[in-house]
C-alpha atoms as a PDB file:
ATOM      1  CA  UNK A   1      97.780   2.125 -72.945  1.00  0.00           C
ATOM      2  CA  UNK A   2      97.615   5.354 -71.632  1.00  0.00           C
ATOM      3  CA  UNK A   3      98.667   8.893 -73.510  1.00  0.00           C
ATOM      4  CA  UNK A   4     102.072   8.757 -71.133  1.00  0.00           C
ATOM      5  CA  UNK A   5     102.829   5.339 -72.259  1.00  0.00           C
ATOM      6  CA  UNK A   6     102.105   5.890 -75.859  1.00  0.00           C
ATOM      7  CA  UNK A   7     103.889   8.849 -76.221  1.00  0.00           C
ATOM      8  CA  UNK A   8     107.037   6.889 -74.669  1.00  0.00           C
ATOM      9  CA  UNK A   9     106.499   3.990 -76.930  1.00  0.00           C
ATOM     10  CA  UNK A  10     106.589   6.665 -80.124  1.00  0.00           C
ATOM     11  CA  UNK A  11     109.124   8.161 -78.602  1.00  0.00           C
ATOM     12  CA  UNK A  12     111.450   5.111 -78.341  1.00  0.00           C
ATOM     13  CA  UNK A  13     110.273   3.575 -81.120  1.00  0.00           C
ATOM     14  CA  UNK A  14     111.778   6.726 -83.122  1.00  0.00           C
ATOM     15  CA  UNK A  15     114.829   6.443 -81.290  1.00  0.00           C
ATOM     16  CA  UNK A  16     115.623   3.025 -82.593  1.00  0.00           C
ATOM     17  CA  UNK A  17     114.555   4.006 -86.266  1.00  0.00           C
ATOM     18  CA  UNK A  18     116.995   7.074 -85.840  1.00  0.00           C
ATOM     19  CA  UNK A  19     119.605   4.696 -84.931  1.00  0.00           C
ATOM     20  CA  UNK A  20     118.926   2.683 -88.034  1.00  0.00           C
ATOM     21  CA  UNK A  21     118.828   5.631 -90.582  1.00  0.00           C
ATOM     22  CA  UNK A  22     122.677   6.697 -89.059  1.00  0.00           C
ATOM     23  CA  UNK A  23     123.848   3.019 -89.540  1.00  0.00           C
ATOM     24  CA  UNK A  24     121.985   3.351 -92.919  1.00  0.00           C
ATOM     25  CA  UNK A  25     123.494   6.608 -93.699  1.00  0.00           C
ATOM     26  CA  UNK A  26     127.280   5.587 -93.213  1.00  0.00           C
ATOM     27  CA  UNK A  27     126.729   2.665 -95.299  1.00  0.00           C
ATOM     28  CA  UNK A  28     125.502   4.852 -98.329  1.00  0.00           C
ATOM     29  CA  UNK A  29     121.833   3.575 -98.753  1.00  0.00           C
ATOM     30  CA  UNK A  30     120.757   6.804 -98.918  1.00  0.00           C
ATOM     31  CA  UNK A  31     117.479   6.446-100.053  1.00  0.00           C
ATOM     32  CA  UNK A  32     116.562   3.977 -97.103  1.00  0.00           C
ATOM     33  CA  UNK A  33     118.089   6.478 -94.716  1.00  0.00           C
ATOM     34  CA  UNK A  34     115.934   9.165 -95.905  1.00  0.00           C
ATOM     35  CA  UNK A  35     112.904   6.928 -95.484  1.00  0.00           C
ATOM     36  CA  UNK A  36     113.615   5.531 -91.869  1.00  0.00           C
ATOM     37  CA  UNK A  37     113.965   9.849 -91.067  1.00  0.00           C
ATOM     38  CA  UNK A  38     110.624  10.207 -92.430  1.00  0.00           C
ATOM     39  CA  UNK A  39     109.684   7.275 -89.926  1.00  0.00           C
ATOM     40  CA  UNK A  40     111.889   8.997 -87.343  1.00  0.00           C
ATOM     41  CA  UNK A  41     109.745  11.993 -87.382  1.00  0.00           C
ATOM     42  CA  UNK A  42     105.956  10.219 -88.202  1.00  0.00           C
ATOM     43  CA  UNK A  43     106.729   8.506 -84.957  1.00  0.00           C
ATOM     44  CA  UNK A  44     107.283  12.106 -82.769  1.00  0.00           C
ATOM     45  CA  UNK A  45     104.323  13.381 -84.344  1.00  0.00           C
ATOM     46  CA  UNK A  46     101.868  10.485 -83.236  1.00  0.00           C
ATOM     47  CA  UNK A  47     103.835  10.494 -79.717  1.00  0.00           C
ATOM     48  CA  UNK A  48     102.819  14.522 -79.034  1.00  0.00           C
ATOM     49  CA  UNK A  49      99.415  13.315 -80.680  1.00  0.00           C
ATOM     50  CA  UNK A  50      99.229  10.771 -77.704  1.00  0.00           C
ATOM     51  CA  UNK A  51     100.291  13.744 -75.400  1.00  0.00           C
ATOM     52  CA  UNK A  52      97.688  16.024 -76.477  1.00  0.00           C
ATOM     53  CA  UNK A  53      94.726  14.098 -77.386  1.00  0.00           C
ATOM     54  CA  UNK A  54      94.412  12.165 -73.304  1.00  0.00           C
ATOM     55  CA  UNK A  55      90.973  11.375 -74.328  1.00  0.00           C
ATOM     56  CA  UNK A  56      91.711   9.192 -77.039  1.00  0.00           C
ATOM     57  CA  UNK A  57      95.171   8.802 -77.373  1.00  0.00           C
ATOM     58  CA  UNK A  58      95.648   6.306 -80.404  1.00  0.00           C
ATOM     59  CA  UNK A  59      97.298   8.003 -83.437  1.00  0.00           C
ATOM     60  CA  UNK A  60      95.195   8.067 -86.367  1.00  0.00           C
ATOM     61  CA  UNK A  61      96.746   5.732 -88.820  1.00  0.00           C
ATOM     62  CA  UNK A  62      98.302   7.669 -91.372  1.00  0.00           C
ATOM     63  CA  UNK A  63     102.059   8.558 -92.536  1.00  0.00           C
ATOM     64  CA  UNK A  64     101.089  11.955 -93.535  1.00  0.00           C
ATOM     65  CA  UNK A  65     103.493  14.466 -91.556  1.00  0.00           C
ATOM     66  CA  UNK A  66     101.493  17.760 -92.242  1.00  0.00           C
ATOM     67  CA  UNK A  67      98.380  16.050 -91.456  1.00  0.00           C
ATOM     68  CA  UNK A  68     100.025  14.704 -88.036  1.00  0.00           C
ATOM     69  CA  UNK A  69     101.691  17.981 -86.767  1.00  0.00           C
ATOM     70  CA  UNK A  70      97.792  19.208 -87.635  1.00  0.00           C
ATOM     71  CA  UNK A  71      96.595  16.744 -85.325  1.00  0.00           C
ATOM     72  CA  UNK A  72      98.780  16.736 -82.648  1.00  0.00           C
ATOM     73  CA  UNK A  73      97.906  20.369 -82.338  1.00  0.00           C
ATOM     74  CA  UNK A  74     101.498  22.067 -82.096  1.00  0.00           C
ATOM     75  CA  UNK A  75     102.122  24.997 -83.431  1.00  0.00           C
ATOM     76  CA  UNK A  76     104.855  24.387 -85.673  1.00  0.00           C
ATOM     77  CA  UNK A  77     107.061  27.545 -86.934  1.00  0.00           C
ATOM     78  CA  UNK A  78     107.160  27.896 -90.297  1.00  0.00           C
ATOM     79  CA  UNK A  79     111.446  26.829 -90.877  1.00  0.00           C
ATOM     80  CA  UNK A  80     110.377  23.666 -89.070  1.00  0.00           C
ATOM     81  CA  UNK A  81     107.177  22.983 -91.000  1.00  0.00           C
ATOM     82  CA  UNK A  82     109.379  23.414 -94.801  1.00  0.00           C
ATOM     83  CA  UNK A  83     111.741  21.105 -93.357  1.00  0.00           C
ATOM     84  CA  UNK A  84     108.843  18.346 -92.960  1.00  0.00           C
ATOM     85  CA  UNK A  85     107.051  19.522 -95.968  1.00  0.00           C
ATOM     86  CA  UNK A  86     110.386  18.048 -97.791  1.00  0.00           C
ATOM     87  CA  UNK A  87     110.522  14.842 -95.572  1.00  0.00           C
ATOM     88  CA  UNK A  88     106.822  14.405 -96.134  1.00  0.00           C
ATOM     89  CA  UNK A  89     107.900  13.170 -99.478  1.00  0.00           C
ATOM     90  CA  UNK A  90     110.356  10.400 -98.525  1.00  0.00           C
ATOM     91  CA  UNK A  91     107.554   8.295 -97.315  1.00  0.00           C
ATOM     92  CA  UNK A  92     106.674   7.648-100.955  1.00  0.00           C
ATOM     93  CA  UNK A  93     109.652   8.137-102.813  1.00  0.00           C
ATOM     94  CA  UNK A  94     111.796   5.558-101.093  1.00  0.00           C
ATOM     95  CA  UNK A  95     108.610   3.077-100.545  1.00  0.00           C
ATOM     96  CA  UNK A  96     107.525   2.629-104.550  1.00  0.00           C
ATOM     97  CA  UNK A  97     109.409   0.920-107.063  1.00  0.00           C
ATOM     98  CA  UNK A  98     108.010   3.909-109.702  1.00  0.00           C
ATOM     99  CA  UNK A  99     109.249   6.720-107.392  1.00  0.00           C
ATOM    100  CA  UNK A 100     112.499   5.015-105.949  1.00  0.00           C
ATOM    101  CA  UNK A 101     114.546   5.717-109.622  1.00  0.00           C
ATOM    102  CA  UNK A 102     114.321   9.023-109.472  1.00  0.00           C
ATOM    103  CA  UNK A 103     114.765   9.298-105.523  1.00  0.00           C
ATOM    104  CA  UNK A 104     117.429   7.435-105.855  1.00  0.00           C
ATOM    105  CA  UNK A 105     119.255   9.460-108.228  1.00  0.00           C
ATOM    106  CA  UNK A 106     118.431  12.805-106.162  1.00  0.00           C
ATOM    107  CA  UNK A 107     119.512  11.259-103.258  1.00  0.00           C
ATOM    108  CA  UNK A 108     123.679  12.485-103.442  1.00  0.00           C
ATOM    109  CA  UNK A 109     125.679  12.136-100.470  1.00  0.00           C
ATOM    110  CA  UNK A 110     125.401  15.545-100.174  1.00  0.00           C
ATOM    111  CA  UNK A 111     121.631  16.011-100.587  1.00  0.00           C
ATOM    112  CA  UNK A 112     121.360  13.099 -97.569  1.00  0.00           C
ATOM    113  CA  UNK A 113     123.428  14.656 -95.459  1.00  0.00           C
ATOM    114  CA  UNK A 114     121.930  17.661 -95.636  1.00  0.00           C
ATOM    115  CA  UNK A 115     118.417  15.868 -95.315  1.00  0.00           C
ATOM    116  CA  UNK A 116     119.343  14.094 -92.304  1.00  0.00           C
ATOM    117  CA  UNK A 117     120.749  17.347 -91.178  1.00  0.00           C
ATOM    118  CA  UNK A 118     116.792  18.711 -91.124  1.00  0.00           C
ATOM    119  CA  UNK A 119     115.728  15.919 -89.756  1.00  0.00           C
ATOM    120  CA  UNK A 120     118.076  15.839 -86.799  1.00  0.00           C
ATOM    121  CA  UNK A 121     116.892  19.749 -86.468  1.00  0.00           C
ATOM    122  CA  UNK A 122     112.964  18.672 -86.940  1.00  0.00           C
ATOM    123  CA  UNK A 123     113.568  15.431 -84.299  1.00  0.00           C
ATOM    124  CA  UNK A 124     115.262  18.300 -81.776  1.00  0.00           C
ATOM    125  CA  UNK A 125     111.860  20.717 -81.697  1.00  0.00           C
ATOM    126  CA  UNK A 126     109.985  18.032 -81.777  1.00  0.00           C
ATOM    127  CA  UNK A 127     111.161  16.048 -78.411  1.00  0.00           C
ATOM    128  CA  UNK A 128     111.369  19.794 -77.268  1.00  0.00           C
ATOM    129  CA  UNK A 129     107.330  19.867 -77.525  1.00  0.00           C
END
């Protein structure tokens, strides 16, 4: 595939997975709806990384948000780059058994809401780019 194709396959891809964590979200499994935003946003990132990188287009394989922005060389202001500092971490909190406990018992109703709140801002810059 080429960069245009990829980047619409990320693209959609993170569509679907944001349609997922709001289904997710009203049903109360917060922690899984905080994981499928962090999936939401991974899947932007390696979309712009398809964008910018023509030459070899293929995302590197990693789940690390900071490390993707970095790659997909966007300059990312610095609200929008706390916001996915915090999502960053709800790739391993919701995924491990050792780290879903406590997750789960910071993950409120409100704290979610206001989670997927950032991530609906971060996913809004991010097709912007």
């Amino acid at each position: 595939m080429d960069n245009i194709n990829l980047m619409e396959y990320w693209i959609k891809s993170s569509d679907e997975d944001y349609d997922v964590m709001k289904v997710m979200v009203e049903n109360k499994k917060n922690t899984w709806s905080l994981f499928l935003g962090h999936l939401v946003i991974e899947k932007l990132l390696k979309g712009l990384y398809a964008k910018n990188n023509p030459e070899n287009p293929v995302a590197p394989k990693v789940h690390n948000l900071i490390l993707l922005s970095q790659k997909a060389n966007i300059e990312v202001p610095n609200e929008i780059r706390k916001k996915i500092q915090v999502i960053n971490t709800f790739n391993i909190s919701a995924r491990y058994d050792d780290y879903k406990e406590s997750f789960k018992h910071k993950c409120t109703d409100k704290y979610t809401l206001e989670q997927i709140k950032n991530i609906e801002e971060v996913q809004k810059w991010l097709k912007k780019q």
